[in-house]
C-alpha atoms as a PDB file:
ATOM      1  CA  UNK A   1      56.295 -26.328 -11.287  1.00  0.00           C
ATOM      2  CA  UNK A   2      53.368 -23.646 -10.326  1.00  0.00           C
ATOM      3  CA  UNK A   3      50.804 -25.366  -8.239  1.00  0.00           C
ATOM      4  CA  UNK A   4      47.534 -23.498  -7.739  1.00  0.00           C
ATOM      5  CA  UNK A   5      45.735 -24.492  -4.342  1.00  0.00           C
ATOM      6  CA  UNK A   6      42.062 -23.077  -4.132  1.00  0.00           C
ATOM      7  CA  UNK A   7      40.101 -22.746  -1.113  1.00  0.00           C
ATOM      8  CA  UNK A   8      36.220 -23.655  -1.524  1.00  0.00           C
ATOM      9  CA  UNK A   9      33.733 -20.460  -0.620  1.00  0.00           C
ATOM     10  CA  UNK A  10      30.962 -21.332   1.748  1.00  0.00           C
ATOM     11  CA  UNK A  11      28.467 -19.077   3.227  1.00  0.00           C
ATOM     12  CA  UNK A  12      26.945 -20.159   6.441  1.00  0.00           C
ATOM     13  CA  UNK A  13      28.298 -23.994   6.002  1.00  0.00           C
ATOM     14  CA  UNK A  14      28.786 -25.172  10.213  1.00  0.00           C
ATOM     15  CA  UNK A  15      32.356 -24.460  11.377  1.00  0.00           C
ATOM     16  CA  UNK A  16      34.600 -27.610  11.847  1.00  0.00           C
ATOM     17  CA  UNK A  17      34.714 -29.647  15.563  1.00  0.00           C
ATOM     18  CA  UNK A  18      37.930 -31.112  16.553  1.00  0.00           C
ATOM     19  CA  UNK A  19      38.513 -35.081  16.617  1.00  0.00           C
ATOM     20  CA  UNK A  20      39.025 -34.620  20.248  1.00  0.00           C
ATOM     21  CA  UNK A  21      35.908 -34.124  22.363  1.00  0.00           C
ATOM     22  CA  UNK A  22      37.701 -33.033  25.192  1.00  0.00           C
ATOM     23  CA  UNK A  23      39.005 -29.736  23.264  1.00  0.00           C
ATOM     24  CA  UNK A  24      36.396 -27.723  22.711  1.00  0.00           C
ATOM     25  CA  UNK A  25      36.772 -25.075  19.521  1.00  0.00           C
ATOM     26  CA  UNK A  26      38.380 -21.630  20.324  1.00  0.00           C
ATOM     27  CA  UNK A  27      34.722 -19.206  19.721  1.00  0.00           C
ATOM     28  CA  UNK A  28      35.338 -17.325  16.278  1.00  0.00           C
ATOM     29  CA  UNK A  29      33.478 -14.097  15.675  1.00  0.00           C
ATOM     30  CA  UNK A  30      31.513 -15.415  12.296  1.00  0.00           C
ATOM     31  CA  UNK A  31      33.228 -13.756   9.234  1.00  0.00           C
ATOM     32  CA  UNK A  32      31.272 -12.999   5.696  1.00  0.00           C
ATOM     33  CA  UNK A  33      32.610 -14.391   2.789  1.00  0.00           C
ATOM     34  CA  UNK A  34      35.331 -12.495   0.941  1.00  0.00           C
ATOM     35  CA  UNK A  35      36.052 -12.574  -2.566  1.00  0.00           C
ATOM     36  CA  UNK A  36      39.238 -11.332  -4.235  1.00  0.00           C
ATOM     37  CA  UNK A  37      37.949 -10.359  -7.504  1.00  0.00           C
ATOM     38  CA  UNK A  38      41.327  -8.789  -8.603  1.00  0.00           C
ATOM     39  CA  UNK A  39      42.484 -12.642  -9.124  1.00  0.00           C
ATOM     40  CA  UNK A  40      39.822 -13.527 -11.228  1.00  0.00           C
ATOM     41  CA  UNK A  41      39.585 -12.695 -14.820  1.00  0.00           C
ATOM     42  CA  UNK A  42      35.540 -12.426 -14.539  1.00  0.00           C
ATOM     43  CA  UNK A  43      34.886 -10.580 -11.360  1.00  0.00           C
ATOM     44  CA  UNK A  44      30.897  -9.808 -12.329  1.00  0.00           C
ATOM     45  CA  UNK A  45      30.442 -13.744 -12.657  1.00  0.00           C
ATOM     46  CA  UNK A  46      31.916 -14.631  -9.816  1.00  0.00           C
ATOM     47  CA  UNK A  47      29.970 -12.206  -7.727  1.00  0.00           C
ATOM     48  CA  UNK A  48      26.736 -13.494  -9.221  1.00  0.00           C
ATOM     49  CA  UNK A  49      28.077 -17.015  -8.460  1.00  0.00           C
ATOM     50  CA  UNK A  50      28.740 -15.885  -5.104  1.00  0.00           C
ATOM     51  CA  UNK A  51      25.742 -14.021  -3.875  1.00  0.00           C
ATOM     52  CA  UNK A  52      23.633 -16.971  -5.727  1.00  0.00           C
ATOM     53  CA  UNK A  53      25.476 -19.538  -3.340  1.00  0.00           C
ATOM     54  CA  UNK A  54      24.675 -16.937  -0.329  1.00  0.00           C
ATOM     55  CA  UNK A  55      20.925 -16.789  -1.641  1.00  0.00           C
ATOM     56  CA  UNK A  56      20.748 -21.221  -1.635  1.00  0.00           C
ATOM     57  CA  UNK A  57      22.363 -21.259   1.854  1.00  0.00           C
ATOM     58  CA  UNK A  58      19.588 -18.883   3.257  1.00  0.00           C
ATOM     59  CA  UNK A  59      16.987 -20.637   1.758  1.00  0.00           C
ATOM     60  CA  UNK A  60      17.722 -23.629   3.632  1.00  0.00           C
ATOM     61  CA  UNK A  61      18.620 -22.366   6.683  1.00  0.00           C
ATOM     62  CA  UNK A  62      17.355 -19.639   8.438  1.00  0.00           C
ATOM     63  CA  UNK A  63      19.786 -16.176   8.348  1.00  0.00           C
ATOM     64  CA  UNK A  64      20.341 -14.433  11.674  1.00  0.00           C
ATOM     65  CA  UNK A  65      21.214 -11.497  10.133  1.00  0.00           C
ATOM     66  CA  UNK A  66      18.096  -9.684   8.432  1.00  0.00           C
ATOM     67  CA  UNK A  67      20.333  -6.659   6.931  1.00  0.00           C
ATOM     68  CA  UNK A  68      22.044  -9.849   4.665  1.00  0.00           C
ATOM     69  CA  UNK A  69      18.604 -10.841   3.310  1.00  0.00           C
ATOM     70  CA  UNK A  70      18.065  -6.942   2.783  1.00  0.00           C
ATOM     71  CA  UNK A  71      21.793  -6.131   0.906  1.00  0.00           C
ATOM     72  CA  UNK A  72      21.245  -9.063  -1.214  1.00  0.00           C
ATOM     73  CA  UNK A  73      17.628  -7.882  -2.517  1.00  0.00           C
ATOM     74  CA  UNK A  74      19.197  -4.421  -3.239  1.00  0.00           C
ATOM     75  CA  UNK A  75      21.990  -6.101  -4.960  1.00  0.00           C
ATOM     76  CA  UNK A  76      20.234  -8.551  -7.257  1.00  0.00           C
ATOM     77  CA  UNK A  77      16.450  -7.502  -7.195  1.00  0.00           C
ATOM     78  CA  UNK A  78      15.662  -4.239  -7.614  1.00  0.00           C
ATOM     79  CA  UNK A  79      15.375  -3.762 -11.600  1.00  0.00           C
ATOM     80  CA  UNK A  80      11.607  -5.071 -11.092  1.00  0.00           C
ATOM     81  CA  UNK A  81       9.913  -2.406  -9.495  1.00  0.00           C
ATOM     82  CA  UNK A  82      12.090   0.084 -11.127  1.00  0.00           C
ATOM     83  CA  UNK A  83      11.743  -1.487 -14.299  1.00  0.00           C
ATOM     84  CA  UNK A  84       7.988  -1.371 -13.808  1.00  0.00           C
ATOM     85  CA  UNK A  85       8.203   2.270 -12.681  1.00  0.00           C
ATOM     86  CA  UNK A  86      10.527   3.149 -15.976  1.00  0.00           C
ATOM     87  CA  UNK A  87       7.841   1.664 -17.956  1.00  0.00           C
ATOM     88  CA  UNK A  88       5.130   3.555 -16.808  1.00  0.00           C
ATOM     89  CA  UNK A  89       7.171   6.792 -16.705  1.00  0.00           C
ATOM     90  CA  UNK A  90       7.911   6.259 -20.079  1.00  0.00           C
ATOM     91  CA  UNK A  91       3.754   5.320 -20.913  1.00  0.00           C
ATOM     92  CA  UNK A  92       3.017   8.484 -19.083  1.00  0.00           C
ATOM     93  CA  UNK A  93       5.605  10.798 -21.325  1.00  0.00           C
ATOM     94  CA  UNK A  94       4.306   9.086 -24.539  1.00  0.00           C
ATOM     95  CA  UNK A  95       0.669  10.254 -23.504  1.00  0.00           C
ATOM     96  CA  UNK A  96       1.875  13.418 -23.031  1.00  0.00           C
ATOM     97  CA  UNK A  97       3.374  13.725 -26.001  1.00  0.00           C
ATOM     98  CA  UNK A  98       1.172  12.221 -27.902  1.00  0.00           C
ATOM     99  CA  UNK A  99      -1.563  14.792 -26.318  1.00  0.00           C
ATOM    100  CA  UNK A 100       0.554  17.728 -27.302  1.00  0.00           C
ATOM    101  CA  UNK A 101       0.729  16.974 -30.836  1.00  0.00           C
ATOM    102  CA  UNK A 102      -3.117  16.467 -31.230  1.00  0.00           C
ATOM    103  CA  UNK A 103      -3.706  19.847 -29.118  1.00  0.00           C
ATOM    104  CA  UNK A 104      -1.470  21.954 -31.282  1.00  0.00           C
ATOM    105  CA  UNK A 105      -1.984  20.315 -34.530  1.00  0.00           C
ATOM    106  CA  UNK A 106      -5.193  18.020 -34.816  1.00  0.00           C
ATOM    107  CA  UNK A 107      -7.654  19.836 -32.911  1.00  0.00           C
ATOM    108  CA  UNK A 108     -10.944  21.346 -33.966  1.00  0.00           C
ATOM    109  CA  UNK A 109      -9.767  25.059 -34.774  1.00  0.00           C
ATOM    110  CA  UNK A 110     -12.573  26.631 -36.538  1.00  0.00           C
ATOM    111  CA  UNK A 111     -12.939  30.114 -34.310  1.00  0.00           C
ATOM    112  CA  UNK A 112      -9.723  30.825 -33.327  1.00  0.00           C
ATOM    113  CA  UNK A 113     -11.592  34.424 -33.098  1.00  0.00           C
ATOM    114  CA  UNK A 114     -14.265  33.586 -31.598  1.00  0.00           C
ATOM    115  CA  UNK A 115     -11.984  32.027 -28.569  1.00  0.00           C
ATOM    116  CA  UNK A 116      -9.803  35.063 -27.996  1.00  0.00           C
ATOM    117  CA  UNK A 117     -12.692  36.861 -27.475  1.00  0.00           C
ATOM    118  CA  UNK A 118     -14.326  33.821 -25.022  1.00  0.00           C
ATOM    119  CA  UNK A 119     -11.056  34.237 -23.593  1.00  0.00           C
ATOM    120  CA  UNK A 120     -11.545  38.148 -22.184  1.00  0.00           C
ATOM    121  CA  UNK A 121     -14.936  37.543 -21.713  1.00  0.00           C
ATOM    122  CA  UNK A 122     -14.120  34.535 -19.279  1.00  0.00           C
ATOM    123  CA  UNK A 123     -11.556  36.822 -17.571  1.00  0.00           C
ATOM    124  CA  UNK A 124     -13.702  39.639 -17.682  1.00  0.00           C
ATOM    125  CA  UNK A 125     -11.497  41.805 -19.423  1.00  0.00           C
ATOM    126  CA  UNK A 126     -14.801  42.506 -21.744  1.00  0.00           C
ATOM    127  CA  UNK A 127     -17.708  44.326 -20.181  1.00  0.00           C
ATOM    128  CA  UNK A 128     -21.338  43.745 -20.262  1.00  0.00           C
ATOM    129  CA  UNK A 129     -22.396  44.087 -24.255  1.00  0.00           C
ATOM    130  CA  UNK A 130     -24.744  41.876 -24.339  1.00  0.00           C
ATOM    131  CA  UNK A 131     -23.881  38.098 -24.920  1.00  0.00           C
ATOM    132  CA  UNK A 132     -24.634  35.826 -22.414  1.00  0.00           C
ATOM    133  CA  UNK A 133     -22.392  33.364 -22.148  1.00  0.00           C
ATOM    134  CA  UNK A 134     -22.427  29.273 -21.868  1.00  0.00           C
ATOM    135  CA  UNK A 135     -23.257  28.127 -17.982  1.00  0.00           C
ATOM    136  CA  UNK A 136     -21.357  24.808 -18.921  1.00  0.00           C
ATOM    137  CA  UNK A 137     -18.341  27.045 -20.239  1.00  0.00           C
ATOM    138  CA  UNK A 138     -18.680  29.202 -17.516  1.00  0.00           C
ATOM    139  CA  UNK A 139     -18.723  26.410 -15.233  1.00  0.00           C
ATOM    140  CA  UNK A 140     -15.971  24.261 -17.005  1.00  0.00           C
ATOM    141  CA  UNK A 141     -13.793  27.815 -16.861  1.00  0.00           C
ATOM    142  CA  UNK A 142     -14.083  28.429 -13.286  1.00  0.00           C
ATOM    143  CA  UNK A 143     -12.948  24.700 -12.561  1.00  0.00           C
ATOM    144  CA  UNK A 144     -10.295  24.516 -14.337  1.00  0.00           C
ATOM    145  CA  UNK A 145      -8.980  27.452 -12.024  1.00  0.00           C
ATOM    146  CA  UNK A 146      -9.309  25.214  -8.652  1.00  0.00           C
ATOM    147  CA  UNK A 147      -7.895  22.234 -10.296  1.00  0.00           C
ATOM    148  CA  UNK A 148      -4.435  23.746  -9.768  1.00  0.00           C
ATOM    149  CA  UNK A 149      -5.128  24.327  -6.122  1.00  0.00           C
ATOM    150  CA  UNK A 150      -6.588  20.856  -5.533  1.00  0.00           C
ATOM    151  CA  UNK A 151      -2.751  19.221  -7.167  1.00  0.00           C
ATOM    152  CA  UNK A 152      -1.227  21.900  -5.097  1.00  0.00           C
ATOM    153  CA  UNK A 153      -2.513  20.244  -1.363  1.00  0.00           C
ATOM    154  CA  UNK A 154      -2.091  16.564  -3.084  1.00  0.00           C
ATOM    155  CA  UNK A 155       1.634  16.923  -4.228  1.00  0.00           C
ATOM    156  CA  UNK A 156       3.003  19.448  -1.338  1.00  0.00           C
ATOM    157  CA  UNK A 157       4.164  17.728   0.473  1.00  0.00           C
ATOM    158  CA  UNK A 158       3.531  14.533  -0.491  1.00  0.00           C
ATOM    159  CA  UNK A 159       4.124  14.100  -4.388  1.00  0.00           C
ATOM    160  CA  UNK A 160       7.659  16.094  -3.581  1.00  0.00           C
ATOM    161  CA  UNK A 161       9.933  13.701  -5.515  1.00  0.00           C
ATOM    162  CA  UNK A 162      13.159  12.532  -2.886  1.00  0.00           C
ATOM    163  CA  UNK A 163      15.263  11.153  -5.598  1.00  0.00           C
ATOM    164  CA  UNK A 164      16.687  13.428  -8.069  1.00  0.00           C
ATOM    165  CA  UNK A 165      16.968  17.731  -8.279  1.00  0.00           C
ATOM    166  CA  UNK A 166      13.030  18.044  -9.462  1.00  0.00           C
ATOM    167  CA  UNK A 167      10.755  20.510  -7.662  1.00  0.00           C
ATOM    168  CA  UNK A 168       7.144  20.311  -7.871  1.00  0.00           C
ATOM    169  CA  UNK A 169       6.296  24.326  -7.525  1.00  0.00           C
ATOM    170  CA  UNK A 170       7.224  25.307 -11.010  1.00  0.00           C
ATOM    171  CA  UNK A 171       4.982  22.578 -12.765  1.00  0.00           C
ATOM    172  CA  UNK A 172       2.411  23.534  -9.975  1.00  0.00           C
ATOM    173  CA  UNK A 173       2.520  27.012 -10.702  1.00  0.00           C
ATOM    174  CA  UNK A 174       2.258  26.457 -14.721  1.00  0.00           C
ATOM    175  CA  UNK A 175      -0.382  24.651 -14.166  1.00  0.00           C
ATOM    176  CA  UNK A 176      -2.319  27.272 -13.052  1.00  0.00           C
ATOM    177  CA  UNK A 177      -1.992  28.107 -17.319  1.00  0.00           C
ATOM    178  CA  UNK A 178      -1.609  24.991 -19.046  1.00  0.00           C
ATOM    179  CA  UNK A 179      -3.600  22.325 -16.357  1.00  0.00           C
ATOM    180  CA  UNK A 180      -2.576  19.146 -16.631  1.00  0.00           C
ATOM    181  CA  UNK A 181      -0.513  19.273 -19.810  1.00  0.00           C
ATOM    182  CA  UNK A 182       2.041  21.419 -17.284  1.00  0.00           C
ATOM    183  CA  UNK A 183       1.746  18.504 -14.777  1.00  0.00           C
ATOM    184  CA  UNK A 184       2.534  15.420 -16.736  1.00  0.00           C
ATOM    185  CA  UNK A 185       5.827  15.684 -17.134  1.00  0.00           C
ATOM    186  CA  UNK A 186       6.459  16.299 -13.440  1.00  0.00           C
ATOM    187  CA  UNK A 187       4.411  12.925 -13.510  1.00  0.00           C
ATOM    188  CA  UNK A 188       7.415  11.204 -14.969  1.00  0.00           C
ATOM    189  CA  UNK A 189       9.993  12.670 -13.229  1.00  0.00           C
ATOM    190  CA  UNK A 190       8.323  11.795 -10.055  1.00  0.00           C
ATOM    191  CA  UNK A 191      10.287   9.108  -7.942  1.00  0.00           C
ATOM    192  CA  UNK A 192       8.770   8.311  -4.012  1.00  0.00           C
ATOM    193  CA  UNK A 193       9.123   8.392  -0.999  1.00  0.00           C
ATOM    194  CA  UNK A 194       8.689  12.283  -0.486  1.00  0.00           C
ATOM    195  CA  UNK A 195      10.504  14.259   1.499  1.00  0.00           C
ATOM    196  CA  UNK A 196      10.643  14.751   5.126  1.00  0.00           C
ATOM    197  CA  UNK A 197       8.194  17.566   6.420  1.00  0.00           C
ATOM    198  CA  UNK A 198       9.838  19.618   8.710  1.00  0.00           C
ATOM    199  CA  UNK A 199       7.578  20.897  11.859  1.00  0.00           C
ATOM    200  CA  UNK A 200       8.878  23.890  11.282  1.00  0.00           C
ATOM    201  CA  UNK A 201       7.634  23.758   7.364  1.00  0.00           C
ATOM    202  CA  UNK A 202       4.290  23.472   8.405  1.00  0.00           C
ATOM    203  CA  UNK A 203       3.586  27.014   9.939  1.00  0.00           C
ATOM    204  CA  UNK A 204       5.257  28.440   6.422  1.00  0.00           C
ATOM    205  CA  UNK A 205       4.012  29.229   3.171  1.00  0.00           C
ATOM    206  CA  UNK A 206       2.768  27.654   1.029  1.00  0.00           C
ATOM    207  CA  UNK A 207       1.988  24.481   3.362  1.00  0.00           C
ATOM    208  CA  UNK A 208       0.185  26.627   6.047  1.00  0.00           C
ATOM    209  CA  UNK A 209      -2.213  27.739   3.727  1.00  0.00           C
ATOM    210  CA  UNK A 210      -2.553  24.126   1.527  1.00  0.00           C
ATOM    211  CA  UNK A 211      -3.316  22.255   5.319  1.00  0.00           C
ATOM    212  CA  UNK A 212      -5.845  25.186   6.113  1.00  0.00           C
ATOM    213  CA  UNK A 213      -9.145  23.534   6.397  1.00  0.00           C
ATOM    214  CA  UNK A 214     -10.662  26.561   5.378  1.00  0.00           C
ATOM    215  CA  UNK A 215      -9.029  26.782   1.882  1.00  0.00           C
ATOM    216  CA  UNK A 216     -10.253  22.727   1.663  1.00  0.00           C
ATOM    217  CA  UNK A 217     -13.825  24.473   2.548  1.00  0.00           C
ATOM    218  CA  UNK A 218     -13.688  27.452   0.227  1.00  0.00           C
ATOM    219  CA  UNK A 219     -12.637  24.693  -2.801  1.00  0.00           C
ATOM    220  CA  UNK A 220     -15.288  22.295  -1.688  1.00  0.00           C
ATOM    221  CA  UNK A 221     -18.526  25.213  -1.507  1.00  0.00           C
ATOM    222  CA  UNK A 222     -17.522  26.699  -4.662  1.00  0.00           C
ATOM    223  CA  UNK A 223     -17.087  23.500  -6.829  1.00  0.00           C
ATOM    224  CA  UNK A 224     -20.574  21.993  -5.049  1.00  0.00           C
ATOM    225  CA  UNK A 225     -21.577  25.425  -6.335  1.00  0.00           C
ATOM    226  CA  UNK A 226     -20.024  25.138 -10.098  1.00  0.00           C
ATOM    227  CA  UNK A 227     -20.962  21.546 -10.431  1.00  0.00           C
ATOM    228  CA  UNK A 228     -24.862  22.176  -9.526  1.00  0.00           C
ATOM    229  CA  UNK A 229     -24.707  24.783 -11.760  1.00  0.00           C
ATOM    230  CA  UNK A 230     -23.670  22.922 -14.868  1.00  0.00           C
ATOM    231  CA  UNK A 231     -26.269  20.521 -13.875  1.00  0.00           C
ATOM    232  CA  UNK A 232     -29.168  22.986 -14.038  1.00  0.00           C
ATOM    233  CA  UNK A 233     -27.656  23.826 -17.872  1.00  0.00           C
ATOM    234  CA  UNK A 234     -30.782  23.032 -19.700  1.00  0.00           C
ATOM    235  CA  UNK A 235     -30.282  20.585 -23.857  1.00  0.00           C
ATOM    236  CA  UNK A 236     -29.974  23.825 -25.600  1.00  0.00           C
ATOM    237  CA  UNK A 237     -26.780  24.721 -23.207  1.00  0.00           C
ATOM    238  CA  UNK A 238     -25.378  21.412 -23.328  1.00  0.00           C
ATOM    239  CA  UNK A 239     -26.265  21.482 -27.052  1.00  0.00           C
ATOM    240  CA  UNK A 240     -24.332  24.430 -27.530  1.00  0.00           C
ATOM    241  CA  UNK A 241     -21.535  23.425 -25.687  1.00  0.00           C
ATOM    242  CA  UNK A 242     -20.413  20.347 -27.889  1.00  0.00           C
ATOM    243  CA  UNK A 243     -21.131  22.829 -30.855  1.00  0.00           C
ATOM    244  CA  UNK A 244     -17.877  24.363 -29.197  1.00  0.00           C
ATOM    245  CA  UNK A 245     -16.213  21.293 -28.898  1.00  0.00           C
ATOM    246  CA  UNK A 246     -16.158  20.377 -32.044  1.00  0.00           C
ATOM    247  CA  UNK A 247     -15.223  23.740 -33.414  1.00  0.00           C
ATOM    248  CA  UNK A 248     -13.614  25.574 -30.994  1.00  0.00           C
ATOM    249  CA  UNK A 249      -9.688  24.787 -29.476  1.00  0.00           C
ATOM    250  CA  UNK A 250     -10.301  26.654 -26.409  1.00  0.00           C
ATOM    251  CA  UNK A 251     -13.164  24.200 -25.531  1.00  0.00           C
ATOM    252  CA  UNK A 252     -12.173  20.986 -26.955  1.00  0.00           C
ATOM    253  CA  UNK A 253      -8.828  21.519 -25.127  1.00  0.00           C
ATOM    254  CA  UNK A 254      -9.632  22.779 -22.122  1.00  0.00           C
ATOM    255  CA  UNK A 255     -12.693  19.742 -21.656  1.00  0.00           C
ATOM    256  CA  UNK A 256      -9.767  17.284 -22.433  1.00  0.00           C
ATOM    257  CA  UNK A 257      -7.636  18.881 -19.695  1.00  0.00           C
ATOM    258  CA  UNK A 258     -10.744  18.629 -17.056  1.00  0.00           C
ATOM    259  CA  UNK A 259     -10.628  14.756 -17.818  1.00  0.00           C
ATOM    260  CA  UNK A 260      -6.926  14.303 -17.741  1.00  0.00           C
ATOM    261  CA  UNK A 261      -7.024  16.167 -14.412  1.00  0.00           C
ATOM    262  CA  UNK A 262      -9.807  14.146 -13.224  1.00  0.00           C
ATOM    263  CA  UNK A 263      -8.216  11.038 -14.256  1.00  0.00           C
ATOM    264  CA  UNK A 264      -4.984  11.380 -12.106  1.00  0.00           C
ATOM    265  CA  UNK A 265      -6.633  12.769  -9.299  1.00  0.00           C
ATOM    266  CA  UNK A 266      -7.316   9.410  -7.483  1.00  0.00           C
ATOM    267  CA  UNK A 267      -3.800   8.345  -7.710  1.00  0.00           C
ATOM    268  CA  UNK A 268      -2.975  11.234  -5.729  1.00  0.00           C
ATOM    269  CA  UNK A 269      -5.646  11.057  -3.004  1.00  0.00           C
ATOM    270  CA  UNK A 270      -4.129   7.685  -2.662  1.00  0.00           C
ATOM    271  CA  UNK A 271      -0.563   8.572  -2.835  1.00  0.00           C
ATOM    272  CA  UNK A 272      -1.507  11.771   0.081  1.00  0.00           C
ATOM    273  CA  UNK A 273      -3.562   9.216   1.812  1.00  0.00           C
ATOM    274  CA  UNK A 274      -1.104   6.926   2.496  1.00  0.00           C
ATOM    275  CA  UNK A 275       1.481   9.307   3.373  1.00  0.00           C
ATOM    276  CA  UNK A 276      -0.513  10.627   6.386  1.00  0.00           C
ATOM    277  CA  UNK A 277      -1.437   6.813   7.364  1.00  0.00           C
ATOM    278  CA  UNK A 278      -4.818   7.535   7.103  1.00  0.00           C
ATOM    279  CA  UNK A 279      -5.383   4.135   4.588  1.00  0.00           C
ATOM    280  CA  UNK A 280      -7.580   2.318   7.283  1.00  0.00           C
ATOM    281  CA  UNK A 281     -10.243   5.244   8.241  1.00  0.00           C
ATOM    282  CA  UNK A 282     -10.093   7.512   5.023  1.00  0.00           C
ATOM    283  CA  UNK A 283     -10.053   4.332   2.546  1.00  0.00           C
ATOM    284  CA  UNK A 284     -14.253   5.108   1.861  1.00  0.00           C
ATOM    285  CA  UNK A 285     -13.111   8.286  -0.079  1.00  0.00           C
ATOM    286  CA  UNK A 286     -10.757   6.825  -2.496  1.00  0.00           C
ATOM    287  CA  UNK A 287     -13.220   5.766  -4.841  1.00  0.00           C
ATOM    288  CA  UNK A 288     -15.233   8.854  -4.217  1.00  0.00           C
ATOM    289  CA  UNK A 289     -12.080  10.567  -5.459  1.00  0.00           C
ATOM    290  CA  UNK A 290     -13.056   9.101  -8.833  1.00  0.00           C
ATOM    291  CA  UNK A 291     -15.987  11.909  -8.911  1.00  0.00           C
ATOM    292  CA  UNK A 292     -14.546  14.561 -11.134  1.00  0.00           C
ATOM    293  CA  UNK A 293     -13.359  17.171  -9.092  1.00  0.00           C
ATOM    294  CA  UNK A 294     -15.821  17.186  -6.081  1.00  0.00           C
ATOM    295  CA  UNK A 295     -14.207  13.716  -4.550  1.00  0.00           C
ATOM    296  CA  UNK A 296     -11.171  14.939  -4.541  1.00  0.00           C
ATOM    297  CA  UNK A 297     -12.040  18.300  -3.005  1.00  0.00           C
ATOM    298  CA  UNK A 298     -13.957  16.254  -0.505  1.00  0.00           C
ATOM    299  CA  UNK A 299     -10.963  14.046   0.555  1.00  0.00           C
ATOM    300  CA  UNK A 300      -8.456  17.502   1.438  1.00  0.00           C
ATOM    301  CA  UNK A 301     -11.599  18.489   3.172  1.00  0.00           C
ATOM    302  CA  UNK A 302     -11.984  15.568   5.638  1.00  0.00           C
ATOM    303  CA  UNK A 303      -8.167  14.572   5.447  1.00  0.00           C
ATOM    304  CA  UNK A 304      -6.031  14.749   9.013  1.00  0.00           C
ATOM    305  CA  UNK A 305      -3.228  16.964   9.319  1.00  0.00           C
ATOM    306  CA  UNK A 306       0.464  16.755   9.067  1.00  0.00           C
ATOM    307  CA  UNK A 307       0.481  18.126  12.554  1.00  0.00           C
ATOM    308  CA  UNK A 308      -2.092  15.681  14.099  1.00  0.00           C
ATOM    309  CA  UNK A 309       0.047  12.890  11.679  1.00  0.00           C
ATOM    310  CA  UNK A 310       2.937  13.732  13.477  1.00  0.00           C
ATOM    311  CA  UNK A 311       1.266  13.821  16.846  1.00  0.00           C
ATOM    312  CA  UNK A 312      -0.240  10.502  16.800  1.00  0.00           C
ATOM    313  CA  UNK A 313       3.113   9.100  15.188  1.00  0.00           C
ATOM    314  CA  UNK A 314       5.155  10.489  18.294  1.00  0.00           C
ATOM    315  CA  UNK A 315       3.083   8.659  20.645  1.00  0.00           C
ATOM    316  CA  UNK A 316       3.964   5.125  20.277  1.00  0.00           C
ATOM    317  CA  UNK A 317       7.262   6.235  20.433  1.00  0.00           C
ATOM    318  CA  UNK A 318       7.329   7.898  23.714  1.00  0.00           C
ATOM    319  CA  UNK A 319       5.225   4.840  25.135  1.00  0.00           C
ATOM    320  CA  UNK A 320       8.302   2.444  24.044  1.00  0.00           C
ATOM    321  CA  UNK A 321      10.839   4.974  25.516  1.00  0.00           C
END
């Protein structure tokens, strides 16, 4: 006759005195729990069963061991936030999407002529003959060329995704050409924390130039510049301009791209802003950063460095050494 003995699984339940006060109990070196799933014919049960027992026992007693409380949160509570972050990836990539398909196929596409030459004439590939173009296209134009640069010191270094193979510079550098319908699906792919600067990394390119608080000034001047300029556009400009947007790809396209850009910037100042620790004393520009363009070219401006970051970060450590 097979008889099956079974021992009962405790966690943290107090060890067992001897009838005998005199004898006092040899001192064990605590042991966790042990499980031999191979003998059971539902191993995944039982370890829910078990790290749900584990989970009781430290909620009515206090655990002396804080990196138990942490396994057991990776083990059995982490599919919120990443569930929450899956969702919104997945939000983000329908947007895009959804944006793509309107650009190429429901857009206003009466002068597809008249933007090639817009186009040249923007670039200045096409001389003086003549036509004076739109201050508000002009404007929106030259913009839409320091947008790129303004992602550019927001996601290097810190929108460089840590988990997974994805670089940022290729979207950055596409960007430069497509805006923010490049960046949005870097957007998705993006997991935090970022990567570790390296000291080193900071004297290279691209980040010694992106840190340079004379590029920051440069960006800030000539948007001030671009911005007042579209604001001294008299009705008949601004009149003309929607004229465009309703007829023209190039300009109904390129404004949506402005507010997309716009829209995502103040994520980013808040993502770079938190990054460099700099929550408490820069927190007065985050919703400044909500001012297209301009508040986020302000906040790179008056942002510490990864240097001085670094600095003031090594300092409480060599007090406590």
């Amino acid at each position: 006759m097979f008889v099956h003995t079974t021992t009962p699984i405790s966690c943290n339940f107090p060890p067992l005195h001897s009838q005998n006060p005199k004898l006092k109990p040899a001192s064990i070196p605590p042991r966790s729990p042990q499980i031999n799933y191979a003998r059971t014919k539902f191993p995944h049960l039982t370890k829910r069963i078990y790290l749900q027992t584990c989970r009781n026992s430290l909620e009515t007693q206090k655990s002396q061991s804080p990196n138990l409380e942490k396994e057991m949160k990776i083990d059995g509570g982490g599919d919120g936030g990443g569930g929450g972050g899956r969702t919104t990836s997945f939000l983000i990539f329908l947007l895009w999407g959804g944006l793509m398909y309107y650009v190429f196929n429901l857009a206003p596409n009466q002068t597809p002529s008249t933007d090639m030459y817009l186009v040249k004439k923007l670039c200045y590939l096409i001389g003086e003959d003549g036509f004076q173009l739109n201050p508000v296209i002009v404007s929106l134009w030259n913009i839409m060329g320091f947008w790129p640069l303004i992602y550019s010191m927001l996601l290097i270094p810190s929108g460089r995704s840590s988990k997974g193979s994805v670089p940022v510079s290729p979207f950055l550098v596409l960007s430069f050409f497509l805006g923010a319908y490049a960046l949005i699906p870097y957007f998705v792919l993006w997991r935090p924390p970022p990567l570790p600067t390296e000291e080193s990394e900071l004297k290279k390119w691209p980040l010694n130039f992106l840190e340079s608080k004379l590029t920051a000034g440069v960006i800030f001047a000539v948007g001030f510049g671009l911005i007042v300029n579209t604001g001294l556009a008299t009705g008949d400009n601004w009149k003309e301009y929607f004229q465009y947007f309703g007829g023209s790809r190039l300009i109904h396209a390129t404004s949506i791209d402005f507010a997309l850009l716009s829209s995502f910037a103040p994520f980013w100042v808040y993502n770079d802003m938190t990054n460099r620790k700099w929550t408490d004393k820069g927190f007065w520009l985050l919703p400044l950063s909500v001012v297209p363009f301009l508040g986020p070219a302000l906040y790179v401006l008056l942002r510490p460095s990864l240097s001085a970051v670094a600095a003031s970060s090594s300092v409480p450590a060599l007090k406590e050494e």
